[in-house]
C-alpha atoms as a PDB file:
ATOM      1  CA  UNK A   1       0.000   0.000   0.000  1.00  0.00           C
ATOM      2  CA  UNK A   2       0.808   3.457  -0.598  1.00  0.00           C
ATOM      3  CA  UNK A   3       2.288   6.151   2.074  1.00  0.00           C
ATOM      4  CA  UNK A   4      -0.806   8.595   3.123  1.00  0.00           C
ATOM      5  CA  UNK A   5      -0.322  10.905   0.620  1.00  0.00           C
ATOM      6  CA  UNK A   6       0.016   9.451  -2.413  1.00  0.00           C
ATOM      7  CA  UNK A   7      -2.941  10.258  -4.832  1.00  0.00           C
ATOM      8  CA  UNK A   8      -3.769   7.080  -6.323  1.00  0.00           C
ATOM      9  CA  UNK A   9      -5.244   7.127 -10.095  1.00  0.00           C
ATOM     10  CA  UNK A  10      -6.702   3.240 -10.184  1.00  0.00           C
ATOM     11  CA  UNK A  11      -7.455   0.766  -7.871  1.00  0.00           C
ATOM     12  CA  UNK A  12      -8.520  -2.707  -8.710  1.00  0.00           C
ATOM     13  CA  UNK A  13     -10.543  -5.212  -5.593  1.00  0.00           C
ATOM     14  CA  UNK A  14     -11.645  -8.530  -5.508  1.00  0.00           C
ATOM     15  CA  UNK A  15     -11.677  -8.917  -9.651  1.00  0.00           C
ATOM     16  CA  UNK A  16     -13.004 -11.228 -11.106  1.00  0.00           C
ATOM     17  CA  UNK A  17     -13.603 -12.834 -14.772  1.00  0.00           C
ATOM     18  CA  UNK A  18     -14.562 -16.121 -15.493  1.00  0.00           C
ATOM     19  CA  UNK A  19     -15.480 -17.799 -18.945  1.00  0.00           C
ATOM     20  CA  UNK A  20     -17.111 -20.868 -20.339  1.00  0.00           C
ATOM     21  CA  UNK A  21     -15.164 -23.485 -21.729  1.00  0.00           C
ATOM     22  CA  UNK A  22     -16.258 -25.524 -24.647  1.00  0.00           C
ATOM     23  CA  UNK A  23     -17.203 -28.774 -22.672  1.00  0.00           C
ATOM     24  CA  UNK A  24     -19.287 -26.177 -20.401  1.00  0.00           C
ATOM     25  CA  UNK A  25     -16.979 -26.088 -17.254  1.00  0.00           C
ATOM     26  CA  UNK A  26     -16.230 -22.408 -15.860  1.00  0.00           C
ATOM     27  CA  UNK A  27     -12.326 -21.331 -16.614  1.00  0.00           C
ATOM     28  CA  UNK A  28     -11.551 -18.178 -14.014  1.00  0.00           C
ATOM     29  CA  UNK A  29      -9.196 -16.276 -15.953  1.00  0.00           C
ATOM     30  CA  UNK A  30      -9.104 -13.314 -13.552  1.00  0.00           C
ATOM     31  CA  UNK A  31      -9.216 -13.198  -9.451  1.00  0.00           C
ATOM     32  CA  UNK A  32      -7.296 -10.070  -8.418  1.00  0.00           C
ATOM     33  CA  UNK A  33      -7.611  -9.166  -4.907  1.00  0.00           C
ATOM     34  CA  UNK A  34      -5.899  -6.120  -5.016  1.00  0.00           C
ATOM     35  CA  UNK A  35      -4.037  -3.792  -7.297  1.00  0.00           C
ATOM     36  CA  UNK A  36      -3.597   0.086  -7.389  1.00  0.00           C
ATOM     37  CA  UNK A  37      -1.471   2.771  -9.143  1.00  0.00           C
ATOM     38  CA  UNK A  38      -0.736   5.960  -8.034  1.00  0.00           C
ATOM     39  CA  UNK A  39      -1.099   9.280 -10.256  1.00  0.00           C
ATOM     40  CA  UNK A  40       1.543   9.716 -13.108  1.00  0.00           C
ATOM     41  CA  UNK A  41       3.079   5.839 -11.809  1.00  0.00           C
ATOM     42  CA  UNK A  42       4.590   4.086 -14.642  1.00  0.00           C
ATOM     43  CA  UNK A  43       3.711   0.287 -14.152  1.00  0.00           C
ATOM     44  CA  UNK A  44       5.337  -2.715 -16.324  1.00  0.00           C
ATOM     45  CA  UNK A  45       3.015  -6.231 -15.986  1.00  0.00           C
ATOM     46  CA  UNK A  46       4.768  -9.304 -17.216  1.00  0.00           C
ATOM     47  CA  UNK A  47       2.657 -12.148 -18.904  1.00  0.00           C
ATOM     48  CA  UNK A  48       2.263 -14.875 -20.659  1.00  0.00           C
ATOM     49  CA  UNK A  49       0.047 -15.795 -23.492  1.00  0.00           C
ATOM     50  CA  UNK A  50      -2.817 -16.472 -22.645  1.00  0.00           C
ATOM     51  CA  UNK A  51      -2.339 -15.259 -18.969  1.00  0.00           C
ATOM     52  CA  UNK A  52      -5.431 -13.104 -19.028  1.00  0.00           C
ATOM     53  CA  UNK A  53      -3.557 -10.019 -19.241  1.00  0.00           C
ATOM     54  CA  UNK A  54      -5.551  -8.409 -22.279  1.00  0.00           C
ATOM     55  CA  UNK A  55      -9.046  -9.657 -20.463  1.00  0.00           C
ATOM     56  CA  UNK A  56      -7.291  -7.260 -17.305  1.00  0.00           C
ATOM     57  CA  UNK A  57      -6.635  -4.474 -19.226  1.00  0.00           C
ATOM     58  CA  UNK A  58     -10.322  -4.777 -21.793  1.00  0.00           C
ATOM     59  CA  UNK A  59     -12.116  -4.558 -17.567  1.00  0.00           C
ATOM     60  CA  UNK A  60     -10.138  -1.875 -16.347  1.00  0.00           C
ATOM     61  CA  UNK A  61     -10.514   0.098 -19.887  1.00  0.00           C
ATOM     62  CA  UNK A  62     -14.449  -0.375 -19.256  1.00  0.00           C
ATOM     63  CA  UNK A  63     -14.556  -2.784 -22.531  1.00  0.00           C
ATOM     64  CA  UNK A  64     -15.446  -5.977 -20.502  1.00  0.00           C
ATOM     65  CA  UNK A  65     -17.353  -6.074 -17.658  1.00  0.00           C
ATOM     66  CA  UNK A  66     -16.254  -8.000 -14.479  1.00  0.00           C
ATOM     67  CA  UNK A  67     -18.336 -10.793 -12.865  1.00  0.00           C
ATOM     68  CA  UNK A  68     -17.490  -9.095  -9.493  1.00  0.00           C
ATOM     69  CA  UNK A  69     -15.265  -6.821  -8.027  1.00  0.00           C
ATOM     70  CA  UNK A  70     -14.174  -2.708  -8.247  1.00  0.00           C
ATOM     71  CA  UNK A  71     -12.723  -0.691 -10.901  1.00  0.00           C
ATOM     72  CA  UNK A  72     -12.137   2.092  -8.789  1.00  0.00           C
ATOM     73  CA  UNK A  73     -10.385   5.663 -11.203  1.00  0.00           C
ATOM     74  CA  UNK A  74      -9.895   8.848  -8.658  1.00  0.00           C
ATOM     75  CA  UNK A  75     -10.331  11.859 -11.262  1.00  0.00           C
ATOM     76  CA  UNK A  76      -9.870  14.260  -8.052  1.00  0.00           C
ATOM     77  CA  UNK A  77      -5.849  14.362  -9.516  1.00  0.00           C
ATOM     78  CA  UNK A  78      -7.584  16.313 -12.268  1.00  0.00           C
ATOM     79  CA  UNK A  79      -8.315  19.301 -10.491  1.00  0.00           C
ATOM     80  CA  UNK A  80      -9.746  18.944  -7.086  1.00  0.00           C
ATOM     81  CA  UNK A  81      -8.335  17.920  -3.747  1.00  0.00           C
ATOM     82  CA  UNK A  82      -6.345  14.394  -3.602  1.00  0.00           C
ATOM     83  CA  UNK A  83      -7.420  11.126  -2.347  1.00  0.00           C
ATOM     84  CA  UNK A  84      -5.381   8.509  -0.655  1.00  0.00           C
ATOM     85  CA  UNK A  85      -4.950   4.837  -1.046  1.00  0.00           C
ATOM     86  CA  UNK A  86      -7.161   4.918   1.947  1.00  0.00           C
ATOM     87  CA  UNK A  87      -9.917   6.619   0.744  1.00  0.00           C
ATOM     88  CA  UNK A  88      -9.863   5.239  -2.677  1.00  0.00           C
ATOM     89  CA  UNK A  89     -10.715   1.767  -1.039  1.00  0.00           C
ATOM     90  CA  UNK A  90     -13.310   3.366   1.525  1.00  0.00           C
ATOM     91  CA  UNK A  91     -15.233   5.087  -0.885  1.00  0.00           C
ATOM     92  CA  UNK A  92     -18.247   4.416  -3.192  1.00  0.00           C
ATOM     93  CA  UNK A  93     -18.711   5.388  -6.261  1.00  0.00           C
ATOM     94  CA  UNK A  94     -19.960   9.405  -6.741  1.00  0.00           C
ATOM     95  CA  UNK A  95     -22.041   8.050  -9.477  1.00  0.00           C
ATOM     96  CA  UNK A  96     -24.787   6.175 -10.280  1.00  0.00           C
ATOM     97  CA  UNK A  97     -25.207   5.522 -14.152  1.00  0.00           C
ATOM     98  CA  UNK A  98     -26.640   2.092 -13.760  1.00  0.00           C
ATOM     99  CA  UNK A  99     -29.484   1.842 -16.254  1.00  0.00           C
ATOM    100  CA  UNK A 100     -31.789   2.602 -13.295  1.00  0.00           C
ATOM    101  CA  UNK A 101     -33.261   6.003 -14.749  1.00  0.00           C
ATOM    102  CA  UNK A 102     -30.396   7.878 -12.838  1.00  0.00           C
ATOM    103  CA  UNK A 103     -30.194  11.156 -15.917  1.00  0.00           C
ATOM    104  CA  UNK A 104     -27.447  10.277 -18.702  1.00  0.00           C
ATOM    105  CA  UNK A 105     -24.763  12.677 -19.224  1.00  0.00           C
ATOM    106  CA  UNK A 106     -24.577  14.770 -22.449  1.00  0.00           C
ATOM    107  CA  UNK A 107     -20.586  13.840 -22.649  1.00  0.00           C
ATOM    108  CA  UNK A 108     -17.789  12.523 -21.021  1.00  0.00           C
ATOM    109  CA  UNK A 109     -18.776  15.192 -18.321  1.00  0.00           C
ATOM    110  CA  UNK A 110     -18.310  12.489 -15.537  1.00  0.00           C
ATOM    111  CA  UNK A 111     -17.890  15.252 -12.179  1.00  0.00           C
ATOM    112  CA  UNK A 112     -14.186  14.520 -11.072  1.00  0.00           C
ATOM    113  CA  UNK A 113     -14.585  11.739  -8.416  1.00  0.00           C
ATOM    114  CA  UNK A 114     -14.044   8.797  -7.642  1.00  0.00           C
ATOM    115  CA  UNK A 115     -15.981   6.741 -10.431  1.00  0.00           C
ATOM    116  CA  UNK A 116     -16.060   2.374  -9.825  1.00  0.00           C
ATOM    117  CA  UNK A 117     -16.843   1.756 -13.829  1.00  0.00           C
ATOM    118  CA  UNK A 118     -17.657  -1.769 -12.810  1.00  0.00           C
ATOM    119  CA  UNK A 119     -21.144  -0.045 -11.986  1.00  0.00           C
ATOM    120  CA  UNK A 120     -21.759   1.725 -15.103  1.00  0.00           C
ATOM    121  CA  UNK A 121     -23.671   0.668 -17.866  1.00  0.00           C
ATOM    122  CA  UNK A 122     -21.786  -0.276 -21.127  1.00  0.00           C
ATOM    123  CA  UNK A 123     -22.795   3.048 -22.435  1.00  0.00           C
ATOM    124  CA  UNK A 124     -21.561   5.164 -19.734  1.00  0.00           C
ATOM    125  CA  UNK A 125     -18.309   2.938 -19.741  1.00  0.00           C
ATOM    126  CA  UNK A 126     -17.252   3.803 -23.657  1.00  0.00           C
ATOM    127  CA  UNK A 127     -18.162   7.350 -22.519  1.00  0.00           C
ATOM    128  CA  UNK A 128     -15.535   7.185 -19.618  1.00  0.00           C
ATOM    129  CA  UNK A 129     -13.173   5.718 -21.826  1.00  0.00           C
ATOM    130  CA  UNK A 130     -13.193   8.194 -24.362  1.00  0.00           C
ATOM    131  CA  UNK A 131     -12.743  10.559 -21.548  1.00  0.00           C
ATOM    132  CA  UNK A 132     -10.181   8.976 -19.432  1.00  0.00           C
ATOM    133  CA  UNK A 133      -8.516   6.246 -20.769  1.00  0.00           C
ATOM    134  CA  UNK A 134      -6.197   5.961 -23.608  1.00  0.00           C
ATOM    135  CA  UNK A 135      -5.051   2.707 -25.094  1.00  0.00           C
ATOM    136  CA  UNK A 136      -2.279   1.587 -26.976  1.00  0.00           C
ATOM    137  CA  UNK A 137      -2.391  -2.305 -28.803  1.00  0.00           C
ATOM    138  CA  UNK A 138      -0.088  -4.242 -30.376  1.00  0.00           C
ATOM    139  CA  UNK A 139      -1.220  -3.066 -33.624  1.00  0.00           C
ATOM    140  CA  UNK A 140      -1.691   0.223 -34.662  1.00  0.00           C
ATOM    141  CA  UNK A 141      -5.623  -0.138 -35.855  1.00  0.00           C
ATOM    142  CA  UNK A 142      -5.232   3.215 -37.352  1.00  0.00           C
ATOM    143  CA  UNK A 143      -8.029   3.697 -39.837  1.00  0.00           C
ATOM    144  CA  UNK A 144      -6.996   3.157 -43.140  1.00  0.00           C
ATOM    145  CA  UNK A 145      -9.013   5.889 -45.038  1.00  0.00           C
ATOM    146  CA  UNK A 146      -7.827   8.390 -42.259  1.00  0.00           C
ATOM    147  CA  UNK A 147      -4.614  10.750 -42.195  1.00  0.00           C
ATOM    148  CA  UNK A 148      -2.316  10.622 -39.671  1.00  0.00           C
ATOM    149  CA  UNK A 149      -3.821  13.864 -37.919  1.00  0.00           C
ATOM    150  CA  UNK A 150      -7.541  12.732 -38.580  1.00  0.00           C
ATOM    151  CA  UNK A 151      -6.376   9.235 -36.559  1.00  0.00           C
ATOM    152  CA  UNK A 152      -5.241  11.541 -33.620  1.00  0.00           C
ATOM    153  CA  UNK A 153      -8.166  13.808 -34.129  1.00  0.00           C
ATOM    154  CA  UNK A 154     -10.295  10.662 -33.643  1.00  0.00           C
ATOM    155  CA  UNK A 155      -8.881  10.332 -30.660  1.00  0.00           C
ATOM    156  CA  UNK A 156     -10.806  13.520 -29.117  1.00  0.00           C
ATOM    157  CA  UNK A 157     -13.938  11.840 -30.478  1.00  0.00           C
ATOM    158  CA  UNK A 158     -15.785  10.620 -27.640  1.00  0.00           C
ATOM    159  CA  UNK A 159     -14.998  13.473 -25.193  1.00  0.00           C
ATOM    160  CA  UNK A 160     -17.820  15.748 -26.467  1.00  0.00           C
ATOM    161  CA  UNK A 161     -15.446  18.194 -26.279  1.00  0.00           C
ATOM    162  CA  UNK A 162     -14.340  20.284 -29.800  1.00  0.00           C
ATOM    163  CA  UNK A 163     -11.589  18.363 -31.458  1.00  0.00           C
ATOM    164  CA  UNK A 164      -8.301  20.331 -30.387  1.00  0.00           C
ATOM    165  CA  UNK A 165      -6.484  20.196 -33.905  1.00  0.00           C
ATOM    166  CA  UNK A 166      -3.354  22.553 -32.440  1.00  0.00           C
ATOM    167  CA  UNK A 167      -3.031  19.274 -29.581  1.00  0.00           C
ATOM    168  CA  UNK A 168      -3.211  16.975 -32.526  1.00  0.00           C
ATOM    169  CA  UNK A 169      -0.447  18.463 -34.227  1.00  0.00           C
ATOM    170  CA  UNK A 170       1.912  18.847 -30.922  1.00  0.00           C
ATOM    171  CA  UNK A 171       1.590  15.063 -30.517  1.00  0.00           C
ATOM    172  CA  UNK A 172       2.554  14.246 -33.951  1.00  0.00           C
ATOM    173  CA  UNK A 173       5.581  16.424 -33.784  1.00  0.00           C
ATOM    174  CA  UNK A 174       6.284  14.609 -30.392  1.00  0.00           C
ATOM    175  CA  UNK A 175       6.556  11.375 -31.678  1.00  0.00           C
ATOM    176  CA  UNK A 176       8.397  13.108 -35.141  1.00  0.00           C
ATOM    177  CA  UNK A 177       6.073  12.623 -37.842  1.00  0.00           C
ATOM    178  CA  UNK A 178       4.834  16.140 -38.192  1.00  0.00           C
ATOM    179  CA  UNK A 179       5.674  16.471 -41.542  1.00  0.00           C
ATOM    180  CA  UNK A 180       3.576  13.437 -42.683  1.00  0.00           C
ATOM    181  CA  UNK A 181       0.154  14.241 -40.716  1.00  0.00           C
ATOM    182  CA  UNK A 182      -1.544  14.255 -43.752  1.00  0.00           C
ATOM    183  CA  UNK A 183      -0.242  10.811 -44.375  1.00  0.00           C
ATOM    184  CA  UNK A 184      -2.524   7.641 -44.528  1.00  0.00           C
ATOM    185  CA  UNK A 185      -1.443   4.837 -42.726  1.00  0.00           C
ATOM    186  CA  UNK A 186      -0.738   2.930 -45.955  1.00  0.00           C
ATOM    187  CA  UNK A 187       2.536   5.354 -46.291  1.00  0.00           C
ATOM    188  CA  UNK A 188       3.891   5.180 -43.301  1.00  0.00           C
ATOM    189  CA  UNK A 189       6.228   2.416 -41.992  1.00  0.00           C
ATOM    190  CA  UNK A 190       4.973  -0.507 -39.181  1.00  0.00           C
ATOM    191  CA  UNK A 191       7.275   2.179 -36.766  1.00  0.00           C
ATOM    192  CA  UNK A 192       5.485   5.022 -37.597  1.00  0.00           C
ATOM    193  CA  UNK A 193       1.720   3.552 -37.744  1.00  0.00           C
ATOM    194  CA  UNK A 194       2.616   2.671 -33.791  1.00  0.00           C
ATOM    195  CA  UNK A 195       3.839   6.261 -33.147  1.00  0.00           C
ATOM    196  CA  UNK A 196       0.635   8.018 -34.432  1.00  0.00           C
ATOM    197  CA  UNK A 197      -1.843   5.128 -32.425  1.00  0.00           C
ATOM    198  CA  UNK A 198       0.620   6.305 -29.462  1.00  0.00           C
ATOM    199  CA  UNK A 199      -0.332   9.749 -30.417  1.00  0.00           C
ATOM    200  CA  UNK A 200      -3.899   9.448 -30.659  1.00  0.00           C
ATOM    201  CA  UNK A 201      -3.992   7.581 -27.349  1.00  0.00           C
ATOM    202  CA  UNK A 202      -3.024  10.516 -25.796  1.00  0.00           C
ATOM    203  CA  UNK A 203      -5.183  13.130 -27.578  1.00  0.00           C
ATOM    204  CA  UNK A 204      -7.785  12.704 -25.042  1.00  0.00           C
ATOM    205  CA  UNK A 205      -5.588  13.925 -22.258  1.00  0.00           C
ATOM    206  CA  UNK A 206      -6.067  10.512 -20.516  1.00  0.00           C
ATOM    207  CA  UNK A 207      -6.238   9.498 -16.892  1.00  0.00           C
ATOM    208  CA  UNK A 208      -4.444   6.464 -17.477  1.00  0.00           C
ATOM    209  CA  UNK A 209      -3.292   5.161 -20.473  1.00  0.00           C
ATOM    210  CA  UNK A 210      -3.383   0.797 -21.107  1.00  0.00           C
ATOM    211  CA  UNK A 211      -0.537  -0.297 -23.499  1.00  0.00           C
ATOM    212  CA  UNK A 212      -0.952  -4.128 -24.439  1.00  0.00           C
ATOM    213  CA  UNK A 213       2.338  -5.254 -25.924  1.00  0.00           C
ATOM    214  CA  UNK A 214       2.898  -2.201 -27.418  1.00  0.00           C
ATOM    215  CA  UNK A 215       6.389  -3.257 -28.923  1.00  0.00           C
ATOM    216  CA  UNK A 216       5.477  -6.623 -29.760  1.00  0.00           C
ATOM    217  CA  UNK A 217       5.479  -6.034 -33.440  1.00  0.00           C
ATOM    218  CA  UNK A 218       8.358  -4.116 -33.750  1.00  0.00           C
ATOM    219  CA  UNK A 219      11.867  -4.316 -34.206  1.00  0.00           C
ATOM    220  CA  UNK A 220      14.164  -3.749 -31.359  1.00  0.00           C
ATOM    221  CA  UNK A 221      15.588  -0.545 -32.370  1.00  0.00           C
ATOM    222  CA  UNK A 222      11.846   0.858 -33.177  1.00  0.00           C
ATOM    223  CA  UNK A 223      10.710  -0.520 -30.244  1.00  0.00           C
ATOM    224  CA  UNK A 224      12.945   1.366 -27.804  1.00  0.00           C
ATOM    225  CA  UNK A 225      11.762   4.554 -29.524  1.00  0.00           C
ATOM    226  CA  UNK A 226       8.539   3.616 -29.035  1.00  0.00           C
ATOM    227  CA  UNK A 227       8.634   2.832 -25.633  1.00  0.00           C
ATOM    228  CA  UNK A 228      10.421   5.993 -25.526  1.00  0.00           C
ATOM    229  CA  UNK A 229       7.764   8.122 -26.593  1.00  0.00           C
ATOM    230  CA  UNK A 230       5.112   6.313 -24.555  1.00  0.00           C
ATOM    231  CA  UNK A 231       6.884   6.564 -21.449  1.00  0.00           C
ATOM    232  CA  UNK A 232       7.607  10.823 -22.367  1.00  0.00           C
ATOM    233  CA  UNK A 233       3.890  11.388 -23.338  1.00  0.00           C
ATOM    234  CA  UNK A 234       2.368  10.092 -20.300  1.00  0.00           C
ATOM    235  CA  UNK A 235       4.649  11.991 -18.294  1.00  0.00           C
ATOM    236  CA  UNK A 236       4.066  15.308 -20.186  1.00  0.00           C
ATOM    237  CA  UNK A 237       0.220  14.707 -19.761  1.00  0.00           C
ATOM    238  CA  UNK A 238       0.288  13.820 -16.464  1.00  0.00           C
ATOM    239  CA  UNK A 239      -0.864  10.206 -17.096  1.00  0.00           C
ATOM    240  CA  UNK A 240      -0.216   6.949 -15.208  1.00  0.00           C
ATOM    241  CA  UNK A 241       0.984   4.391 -17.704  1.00  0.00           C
ATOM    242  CA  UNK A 242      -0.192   0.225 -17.200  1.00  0.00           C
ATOM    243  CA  UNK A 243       2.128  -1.553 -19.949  1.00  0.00           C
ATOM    244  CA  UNK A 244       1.505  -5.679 -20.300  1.00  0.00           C
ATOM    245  CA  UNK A 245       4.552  -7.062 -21.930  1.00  0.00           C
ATOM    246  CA  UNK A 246       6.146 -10.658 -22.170  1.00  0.00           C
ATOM    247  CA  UNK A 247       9.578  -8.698 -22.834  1.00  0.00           C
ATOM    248  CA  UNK A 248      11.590  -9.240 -19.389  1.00  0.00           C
ATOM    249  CA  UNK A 249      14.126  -5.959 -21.343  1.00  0.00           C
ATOM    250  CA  UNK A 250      11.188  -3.873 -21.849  1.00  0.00           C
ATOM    251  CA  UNK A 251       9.780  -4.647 -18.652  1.00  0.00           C
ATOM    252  CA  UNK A 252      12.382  -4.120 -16.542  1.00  0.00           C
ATOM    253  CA  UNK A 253      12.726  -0.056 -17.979  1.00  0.00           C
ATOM    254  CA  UNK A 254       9.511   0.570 -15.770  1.00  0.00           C
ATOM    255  CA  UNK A 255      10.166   2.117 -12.304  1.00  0.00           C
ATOM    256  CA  UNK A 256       7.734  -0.540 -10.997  1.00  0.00           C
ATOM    257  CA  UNK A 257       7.083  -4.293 -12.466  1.00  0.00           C
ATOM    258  CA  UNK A 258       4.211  -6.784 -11.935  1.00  0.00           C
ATOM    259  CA  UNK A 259       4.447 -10.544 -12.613  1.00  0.00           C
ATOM    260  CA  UNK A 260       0.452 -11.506 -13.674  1.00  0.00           C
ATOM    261  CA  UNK A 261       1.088 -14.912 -12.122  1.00  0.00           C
ATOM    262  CA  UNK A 262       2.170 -13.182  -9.001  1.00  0.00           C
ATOM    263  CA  UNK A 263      -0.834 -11.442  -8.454  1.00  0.00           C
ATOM    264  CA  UNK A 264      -3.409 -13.296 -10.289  1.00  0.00           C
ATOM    265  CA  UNK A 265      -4.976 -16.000  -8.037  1.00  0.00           C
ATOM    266  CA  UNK A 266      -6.834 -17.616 -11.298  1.00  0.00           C
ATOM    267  CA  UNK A 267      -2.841 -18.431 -13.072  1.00  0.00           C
ATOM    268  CA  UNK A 268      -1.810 -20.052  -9.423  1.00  0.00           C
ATOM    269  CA  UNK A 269      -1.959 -23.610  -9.738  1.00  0.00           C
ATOM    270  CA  UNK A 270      -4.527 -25.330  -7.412  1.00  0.00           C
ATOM    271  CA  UNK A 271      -2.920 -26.347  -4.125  1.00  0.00           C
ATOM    272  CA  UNK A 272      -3.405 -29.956  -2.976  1.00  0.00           C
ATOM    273  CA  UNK A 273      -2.742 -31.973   0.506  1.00  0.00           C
ATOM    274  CA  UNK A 274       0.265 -33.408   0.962  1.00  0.00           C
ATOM    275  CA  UNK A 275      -0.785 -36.927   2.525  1.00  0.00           C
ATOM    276  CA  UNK A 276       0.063 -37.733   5.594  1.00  0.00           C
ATOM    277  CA  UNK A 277       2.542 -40.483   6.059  1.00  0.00           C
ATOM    278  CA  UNK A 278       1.946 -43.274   7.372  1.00  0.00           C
ATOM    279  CA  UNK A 279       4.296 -45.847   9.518  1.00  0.00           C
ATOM    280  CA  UNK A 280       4.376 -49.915   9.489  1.00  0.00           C
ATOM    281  CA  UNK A 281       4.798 -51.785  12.573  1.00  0.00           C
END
């Protein structure tokens, strides 16, 4: 746990995510007790295929719903006064946009609070995402027909907010590629398609910003600069960075790393009884 005054950005308790298996028997692929991140924390989790480390990161982005547990983002960091690890874990949510009648929001206008997503509706979830969240994948999925700067501008999409073309074009000259924003992704390089989906992950001014394998695709030279740029962004926006990796090098460039298996009760092998022994005579 955190020292008292650390402002903590996400807290995770008591996940959970099971699936059905094909012969009908439940598979739990996540059971987290408990997992936070503090505000502008750059966090490296290590995992496996198949781990369940893109089901973690598709709850905590709001894509998937969990059978059970808290999702818990503290937006206070944007503005108000701070909240502690403490009171993060204390709290409940500050709103209710359950499908119960509670009044819809005309945006991403979520009040800045402490928000549990696991109790939103899908609706109100894609809204907080496009608000708060930004998220990087192995692939670019840049849309073809797009320019590099519409991609990015794409990005401000679901904030209800006016797309901030002057932001759009800072980002692309962070990651260098300001002279091809009007580019489609069919001319740039594999290198460059990542840069701009780094850019647009960040248009929104995210909360926290999910990176699943980021560098998988890449060589090892483009990767570093990637990383590079991931790592600078988040910092210049203020952003608390989750990246999933199976890369032990890229890992281990994180202030903090996370072994999945480590904290994910569902990848821990059942424990059995050791029999007791018995004696002749």
């Amino acid at each position: 746990m955190y020292a008292a005054q650390t402002t903590v950005a996400l807290e995770l308790v008591n996940l959970k995510k099971d699936y059905a298996a094909p012969d009908g028997s439940v598979v739990s692929v996540i059971d987290l007790e408990h997992l936070a991140i503090a505000d502008g924390e750059q966090v490296a989790l290590i995992g496996t295929s198949g781990s369940g480390k893109t089901t973690l990161l598709h709850m905590i982005a709001g894509i998937v719903a969990p059978d059970s547990g808290r999702i818990v983002y503290d937006l206070r960091g944007l503005g108000g006064p701070p909240a502690t690890a403490a009171s993060v874990a204390a709290s409940t949510p500050l709103l209710d946009y359950r499908g119960n009648g509670a009044p819809e929001p005309k945006s991403d206008l979520f009040p800045q609070g402490v928000t549990d997503i696991a109790t939103l509706s899908e609706a109100r979830r894609d809204v907080f995402r496009g608000s708060h969240v930004g998220y990087i994948f192995q692939t670019h999925h840049l849309l073809g027909g797009f320019t590099a700067l519409e991609n990015v501008l794409l990005g401000m999409s679901f904030t209800g907010r006016k797309p901030d073309r002057a932001w759009a074009r800072r980002l692309l000259d962070d990651v260098g590629l300001a002279a091809r924003a009007d580019y489609k992704p069919e001319k740039l390089s594999v290198g460059q398609q990542q840069r701009v989906a780094v850019a647009r992950a960040l248009a929104n001014r995210p909360k926290l910003v999910l990176a699943d394998e980021p560098t998988g695709a890449l060589d090892p030279a483009t990767a570093q600069q990637v990383l590079g740029l991931i790592r600078k962004l988040c910092q210049e926006v203020g952003a608390s960075l989750l990246l999933v990796t199976h890369d032990l090098d890229i890992a281990h460039q994180l202030p903090r790393v996370l072994t999945l298996s480590e904290i994910n009760r569902a990848s821990k092998p059942p424990t059995t009884a050791t029999p007791a022994l018995t004696t002749d005579h």
